[in-house]
Protein backbone atom coordinates (compact mmCIF):
# COMPACT_ATOMS: atom_id res chain seq x y z
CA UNK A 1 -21.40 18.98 -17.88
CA UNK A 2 -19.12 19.88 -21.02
CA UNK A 3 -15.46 20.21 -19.72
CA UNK A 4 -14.66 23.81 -20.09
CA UNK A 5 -11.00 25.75 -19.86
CA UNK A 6 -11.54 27.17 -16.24
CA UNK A 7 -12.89 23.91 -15.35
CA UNK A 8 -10.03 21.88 -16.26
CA UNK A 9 -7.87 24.13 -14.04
CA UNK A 10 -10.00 24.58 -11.18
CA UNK A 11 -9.75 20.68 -11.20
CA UNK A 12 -6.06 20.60 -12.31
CA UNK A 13 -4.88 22.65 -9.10
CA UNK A 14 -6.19 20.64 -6.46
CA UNK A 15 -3.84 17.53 -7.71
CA UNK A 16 -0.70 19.84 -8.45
CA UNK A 17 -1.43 21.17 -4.56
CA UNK A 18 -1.67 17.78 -2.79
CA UNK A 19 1.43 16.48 -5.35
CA UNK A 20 3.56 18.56 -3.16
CA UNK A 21 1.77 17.60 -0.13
CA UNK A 22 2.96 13.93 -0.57
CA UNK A 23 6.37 14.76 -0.84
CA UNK A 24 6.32 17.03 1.60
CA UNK A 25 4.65 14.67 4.02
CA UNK A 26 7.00 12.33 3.35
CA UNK A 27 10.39 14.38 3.74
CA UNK A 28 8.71 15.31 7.40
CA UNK A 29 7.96 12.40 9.03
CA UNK A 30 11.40 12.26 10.81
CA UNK A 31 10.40 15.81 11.79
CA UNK A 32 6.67 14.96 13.86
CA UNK A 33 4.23 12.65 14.06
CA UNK A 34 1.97 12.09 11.25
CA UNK A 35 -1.20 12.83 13.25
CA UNK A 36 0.03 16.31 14.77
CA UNK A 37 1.30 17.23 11.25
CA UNK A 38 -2.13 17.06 10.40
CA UNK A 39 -3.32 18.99 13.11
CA UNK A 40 -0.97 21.54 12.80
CA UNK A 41 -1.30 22.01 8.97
CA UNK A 42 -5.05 22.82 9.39
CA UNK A 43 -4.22 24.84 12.44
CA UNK A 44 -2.16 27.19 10.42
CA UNK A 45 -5.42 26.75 8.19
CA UNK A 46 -7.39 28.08 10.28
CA UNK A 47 -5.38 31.16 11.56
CA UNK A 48 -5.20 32.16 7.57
CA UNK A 49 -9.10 31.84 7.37
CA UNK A 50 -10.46 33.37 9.88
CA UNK A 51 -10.08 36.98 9.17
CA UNK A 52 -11.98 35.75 5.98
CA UNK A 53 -14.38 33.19 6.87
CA UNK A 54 -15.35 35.06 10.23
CA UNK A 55 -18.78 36.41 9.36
CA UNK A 56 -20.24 32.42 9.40
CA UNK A 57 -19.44 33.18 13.06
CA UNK A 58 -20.07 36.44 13.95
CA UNK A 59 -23.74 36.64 14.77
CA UNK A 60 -26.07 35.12 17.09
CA UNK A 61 -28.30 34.29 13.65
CA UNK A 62 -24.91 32.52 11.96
CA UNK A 63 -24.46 30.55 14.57
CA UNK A 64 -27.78 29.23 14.85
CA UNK A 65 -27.34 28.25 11.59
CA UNK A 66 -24.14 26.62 12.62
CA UNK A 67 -25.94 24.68 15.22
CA UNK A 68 -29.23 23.39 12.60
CA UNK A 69 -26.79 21.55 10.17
CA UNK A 70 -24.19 20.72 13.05
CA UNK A 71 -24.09 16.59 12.28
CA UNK A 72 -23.62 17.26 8.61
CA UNK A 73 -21.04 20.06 8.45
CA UNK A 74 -19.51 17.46 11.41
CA UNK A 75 -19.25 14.85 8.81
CA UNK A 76 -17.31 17.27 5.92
CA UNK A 77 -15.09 18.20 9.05
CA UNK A 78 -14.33 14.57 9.46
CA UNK A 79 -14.25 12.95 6.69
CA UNK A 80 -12.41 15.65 4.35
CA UNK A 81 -10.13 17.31 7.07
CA UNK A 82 -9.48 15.01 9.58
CA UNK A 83 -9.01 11.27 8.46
CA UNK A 84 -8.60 11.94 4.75
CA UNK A 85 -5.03 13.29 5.54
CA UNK A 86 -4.17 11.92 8.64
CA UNK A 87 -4.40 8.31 7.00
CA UNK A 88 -2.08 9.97 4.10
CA UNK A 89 0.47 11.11 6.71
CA UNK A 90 -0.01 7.49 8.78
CA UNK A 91 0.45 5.83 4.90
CA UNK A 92 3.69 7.78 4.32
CA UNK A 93 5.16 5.75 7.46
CA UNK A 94 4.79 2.94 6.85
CA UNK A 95 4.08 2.09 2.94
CA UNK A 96 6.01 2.62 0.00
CA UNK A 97 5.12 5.62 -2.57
CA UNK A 98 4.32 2.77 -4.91
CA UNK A 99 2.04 1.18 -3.48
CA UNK A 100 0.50 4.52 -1.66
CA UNK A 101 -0.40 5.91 -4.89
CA UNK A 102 -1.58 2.84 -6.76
CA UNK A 103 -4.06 2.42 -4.55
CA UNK A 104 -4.98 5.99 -4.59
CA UNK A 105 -5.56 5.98 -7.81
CA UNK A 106 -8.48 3.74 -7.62
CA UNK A 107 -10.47 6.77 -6.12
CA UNK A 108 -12.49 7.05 -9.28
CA UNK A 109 -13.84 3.15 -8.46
CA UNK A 110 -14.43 4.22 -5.02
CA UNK A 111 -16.33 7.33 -6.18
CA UNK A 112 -18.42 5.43 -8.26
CA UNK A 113 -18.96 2.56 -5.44
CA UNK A 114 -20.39 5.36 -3.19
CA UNK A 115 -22.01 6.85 -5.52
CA UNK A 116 -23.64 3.51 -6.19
CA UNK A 117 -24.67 2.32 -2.58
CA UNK A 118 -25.40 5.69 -0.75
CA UNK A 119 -26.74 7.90 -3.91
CA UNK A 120 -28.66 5.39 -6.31
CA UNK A 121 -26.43 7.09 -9.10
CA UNK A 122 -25.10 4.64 -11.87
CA UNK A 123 -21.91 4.82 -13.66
CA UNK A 124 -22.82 4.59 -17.31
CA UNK A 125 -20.10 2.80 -19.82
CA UNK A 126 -17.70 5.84 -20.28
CA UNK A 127 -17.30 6.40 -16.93
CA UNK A 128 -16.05 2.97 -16.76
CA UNK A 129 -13.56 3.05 -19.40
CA UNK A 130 -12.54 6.70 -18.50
CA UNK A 131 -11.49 5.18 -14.98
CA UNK A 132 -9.51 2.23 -16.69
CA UNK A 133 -7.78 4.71 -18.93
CA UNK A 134 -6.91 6.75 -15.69
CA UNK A 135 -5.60 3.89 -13.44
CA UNK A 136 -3.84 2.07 -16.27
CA UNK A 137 -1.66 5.84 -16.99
CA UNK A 138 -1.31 5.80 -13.17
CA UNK A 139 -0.14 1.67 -13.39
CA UNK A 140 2.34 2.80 -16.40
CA UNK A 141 4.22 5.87 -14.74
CA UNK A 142 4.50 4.68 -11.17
CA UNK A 143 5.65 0.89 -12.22
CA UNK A 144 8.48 2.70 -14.92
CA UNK A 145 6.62 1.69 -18.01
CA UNK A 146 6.74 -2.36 -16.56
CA UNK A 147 2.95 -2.95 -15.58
CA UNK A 148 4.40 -6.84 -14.22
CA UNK A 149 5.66 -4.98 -11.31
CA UNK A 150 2.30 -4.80 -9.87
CA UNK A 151 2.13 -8.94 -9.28
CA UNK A 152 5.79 -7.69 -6.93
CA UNK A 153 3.68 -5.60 -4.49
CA UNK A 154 3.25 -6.68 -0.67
CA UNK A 155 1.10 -4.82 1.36
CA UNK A 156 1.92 -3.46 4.58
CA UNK A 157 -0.16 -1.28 7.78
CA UNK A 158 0.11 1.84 5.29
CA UNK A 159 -1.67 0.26 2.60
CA UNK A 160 -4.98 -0.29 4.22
CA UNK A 161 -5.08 3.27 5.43
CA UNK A 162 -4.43 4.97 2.07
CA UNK A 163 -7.49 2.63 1.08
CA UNK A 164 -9.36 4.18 4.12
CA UNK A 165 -8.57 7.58 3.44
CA UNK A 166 -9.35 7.15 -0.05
CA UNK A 167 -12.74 5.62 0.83
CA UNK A 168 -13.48 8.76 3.04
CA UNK A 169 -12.60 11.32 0.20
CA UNK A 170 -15.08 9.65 -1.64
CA UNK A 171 -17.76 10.28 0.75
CA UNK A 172 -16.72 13.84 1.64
CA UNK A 173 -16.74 14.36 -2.23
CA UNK A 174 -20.70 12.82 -2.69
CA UNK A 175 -21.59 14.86 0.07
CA UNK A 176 -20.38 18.24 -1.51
CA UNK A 177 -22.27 17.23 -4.44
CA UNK A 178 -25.21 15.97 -2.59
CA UNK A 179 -25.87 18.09 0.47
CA UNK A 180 -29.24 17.71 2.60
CA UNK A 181 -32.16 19.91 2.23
CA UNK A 182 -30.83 22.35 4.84
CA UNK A 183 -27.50 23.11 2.38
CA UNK A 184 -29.55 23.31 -0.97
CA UNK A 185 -30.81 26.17 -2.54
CA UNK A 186 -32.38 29.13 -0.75
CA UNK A 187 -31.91 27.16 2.88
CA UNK A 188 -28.00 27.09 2.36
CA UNK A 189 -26.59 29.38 4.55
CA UNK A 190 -25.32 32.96 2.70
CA UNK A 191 -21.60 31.14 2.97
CA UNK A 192 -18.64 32.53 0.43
CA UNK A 193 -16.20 29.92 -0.13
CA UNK A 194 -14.01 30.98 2.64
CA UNK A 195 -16.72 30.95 5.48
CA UNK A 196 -17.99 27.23 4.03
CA UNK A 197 -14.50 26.27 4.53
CA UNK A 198 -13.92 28.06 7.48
CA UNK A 199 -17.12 25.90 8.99
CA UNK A 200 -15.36 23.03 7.65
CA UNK A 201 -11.88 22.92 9.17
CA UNK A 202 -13.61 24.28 12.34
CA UNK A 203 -14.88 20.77 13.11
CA UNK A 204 -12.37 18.98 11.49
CA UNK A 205 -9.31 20.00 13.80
CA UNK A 206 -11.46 19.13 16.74
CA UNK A 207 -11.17 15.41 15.49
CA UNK A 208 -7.79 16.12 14.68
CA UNK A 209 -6.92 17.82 17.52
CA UNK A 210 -8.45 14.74 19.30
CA UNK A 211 -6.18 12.41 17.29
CA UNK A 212 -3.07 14.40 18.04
CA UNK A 213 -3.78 13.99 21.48
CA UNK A 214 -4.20 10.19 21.88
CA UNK A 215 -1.27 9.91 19.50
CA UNK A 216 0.99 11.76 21.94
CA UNK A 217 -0.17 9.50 24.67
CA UNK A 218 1.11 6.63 23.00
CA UNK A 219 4.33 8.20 22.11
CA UNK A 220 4.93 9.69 25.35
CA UNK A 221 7.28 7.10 26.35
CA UNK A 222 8.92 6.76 22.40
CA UNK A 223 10.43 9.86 22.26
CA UNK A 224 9.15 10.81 18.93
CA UNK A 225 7.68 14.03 19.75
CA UNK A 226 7.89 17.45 16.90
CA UNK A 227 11.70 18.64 16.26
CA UNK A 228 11.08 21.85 15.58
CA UNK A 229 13.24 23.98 13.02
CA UNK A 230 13.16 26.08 9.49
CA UNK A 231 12.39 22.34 7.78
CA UNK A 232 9.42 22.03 9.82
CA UNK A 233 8.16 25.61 9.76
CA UNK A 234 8.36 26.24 5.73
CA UNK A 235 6.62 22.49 5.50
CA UNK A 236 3.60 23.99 7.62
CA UNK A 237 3.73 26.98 5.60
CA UNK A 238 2.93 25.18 2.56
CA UNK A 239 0.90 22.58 3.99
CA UNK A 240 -1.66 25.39 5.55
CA UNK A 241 -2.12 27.48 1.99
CA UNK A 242 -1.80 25.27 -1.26
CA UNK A 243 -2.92 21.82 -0.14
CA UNK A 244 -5.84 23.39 2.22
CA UNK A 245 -6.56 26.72 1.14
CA UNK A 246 -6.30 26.58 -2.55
CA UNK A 247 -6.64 23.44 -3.11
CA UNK A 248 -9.92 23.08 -1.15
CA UNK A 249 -11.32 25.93 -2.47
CA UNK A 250 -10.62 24.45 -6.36
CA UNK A 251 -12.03 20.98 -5.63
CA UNK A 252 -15.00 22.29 -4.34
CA UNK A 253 -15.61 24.17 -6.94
CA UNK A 254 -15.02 21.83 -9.59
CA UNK A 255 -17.14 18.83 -7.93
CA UNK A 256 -20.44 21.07 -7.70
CA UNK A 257 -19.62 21.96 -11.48
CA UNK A 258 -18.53 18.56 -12.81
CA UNK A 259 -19.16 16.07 -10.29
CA UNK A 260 -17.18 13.44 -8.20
CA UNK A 261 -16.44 11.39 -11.16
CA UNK A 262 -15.48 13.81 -13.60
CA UNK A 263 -13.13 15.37 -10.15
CA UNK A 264 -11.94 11.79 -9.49
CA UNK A 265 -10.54 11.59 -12.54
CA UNK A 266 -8.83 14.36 -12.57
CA UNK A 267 -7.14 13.38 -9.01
CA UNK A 268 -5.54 10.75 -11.05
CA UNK A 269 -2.98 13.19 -11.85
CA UNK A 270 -2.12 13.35 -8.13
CA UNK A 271 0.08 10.32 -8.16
CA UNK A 272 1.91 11.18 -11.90
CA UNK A 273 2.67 15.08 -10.89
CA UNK A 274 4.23 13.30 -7.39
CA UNK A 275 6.27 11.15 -9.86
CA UNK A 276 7.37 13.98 -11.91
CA UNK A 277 8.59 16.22 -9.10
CA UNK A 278 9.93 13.82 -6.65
CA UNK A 279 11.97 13.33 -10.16
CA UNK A 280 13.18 17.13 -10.50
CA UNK A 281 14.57 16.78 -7.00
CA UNK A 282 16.21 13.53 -7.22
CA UNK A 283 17.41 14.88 -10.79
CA UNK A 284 15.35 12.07 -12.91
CA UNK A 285 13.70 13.32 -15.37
CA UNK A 286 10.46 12.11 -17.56
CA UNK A 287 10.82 9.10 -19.80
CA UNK A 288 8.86 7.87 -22.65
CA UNK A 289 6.55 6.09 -20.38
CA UNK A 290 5.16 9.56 -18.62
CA UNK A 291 4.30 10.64 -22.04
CA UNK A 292 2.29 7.56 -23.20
CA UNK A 293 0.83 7.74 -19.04
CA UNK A 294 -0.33 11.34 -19.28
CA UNK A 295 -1.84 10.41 -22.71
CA UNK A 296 -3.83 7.54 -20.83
CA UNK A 297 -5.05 10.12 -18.32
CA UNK A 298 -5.77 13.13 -20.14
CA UNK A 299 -7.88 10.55 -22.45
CA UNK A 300 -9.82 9.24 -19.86
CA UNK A 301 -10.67 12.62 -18.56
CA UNK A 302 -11.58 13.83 -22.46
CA UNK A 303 -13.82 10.10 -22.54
CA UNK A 304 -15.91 11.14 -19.17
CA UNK A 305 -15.83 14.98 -20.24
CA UNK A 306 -17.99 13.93 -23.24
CA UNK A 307 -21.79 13.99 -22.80
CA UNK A 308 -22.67 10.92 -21.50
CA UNK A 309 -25.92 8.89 -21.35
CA UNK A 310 -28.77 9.67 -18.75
CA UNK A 311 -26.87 7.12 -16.01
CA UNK A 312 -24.76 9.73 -14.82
């Protein structure tokens, strides 16, 4: 799949979107637990979709549908709206940005790993370099242009679940690219991108809903329940359209078009547009070092762009 202008954005969005969604994330977790922000980002999610994704729902033949591919669209819900970004929001506790975004960044291995075991699909040699390009611009811009600060790093709680959530991106990613029978071709459902999504956080707030509740349970007694206010209302705001609506919509989009390599890849950029506007608000701007880092990226994304060999 040559790498074509409306491509590149469709797959540049999605990392802008959940950029903001880090910081954000982070600047609320004084504000409510990290497992109800999650469940009420896709909440407001949900109330923006449904007066256009209602139609998967409105007939007695749509929901039969529903019901046939229940244990797959179950999965998507789970893996890609429920733990993906409660582990994120459980990371930002906990973990430093540093080390929540290195590891991150090693979604393209992760991709390829599943990709690997589950999907019998090899990663041929550019792939491999195009992901060491990627993660070595990541390693440059988040250490400030000294790679030795990596042998500083010591893991905490956080870290593992950033590796978890990354892990179940991965598989929520293969599985857009690799539905069953019953979501290929003519036996998909007649689903617009906004009733597929629709479907999707549909299932995936019940498990978050789920985790909100045994999360309050354990913090009835901690008194670390929402403070509500204008910081925590504009957060949700954003949270519910460009991380899940657009965003979503974008990376869907670009994975059935380039696939979860190619889209890996491109998340790289996640963790260096979280660098560069964490900056603008702190007031420190790019150096040298982001330059030579986006290079590293952008080159690694050109390197798998290219046509490859039969392996992928």
């Amino acid at each position: 799949m040559h790498l074509t202008p409306r491509l590149a954005i469709l797959l540049t969005l999605p990392p802008l979107m959940w950029a903001g969604n880090s910081v954000i994330g982070r600047l609320m977790v004084d504000h409510t637990p990290p497992l109800m922000l999650n469940f009420l980002r896709w909440g407001g999610t949900l109330l923006l979709l449904l007066p256009l994704g209602w139609p998967a729902f409105a007939t007695p033949q749509r929901r039969a549908e529903l019901k046939q591919r229940w244990p797959h669209l179950a999965m998507l819900g789970l893996f890609g709206v429920a733990m993906y970004n409660a582990m994120q929001y459980m990371a930002l506790v906990t973990s430093t940005p540093l080390n929540v975004t290195l590891i991150a960044a090693s979604q393209p291995l992760w991709m390829m790993l599943v990709g690997a075991l589950f999907y019998r699909v090899r990663p041929g040699p550019r792939d491999l370099v195009a992901a060491a390009l990627s993660l070595a611009g990541v390693v440059l811009v988040l250490t400030r242009g000294n790679p030795s600060a990596v042998l500083q790093f010591h893991f905490v709680r956080g870290d593992l679940l950033v590796l978890v959530a990354v892990v179940c991106w991965s598989i929520y990613s293969w599985m857009l690219a690799r539905p069953p029978a019953s979501m290929r071709g003519e036996a998909r459902p007649d689903w617009n991108w906004a009733q597929f999504l629709l479907v999707q956080v549909v299932f995936g707030i019940a498990w978050a809903a789920a985790g909100a509740v045994v999360e309050s349970a354990a913090l009835a007694d901690a008194d670390e329940g929402v403070r509500w206010g204008w910081p925590l209302a504009l957060a949700l705001l954003y949270l519910a359209t460009c991380p899940s609506l657009v965003a979503y919509y974008a990376w869907g989009k670009g994975v059935a078009s380039a696939g979860p390599a190619m889209a890996a890849l491109f998340s790289n950029l996640t963790p260096l547009l979280t660098a560069l506007i964490s900056g603008a608000v702190l007031g420190s701007w790019p150096q040298p070092y982001h330059l030579v880092a986006f290079a590293l990226i952008v080159t690694g994304i050109m390197c798998s762009a290219l046509k490859n060999s039969p392996a992928r």
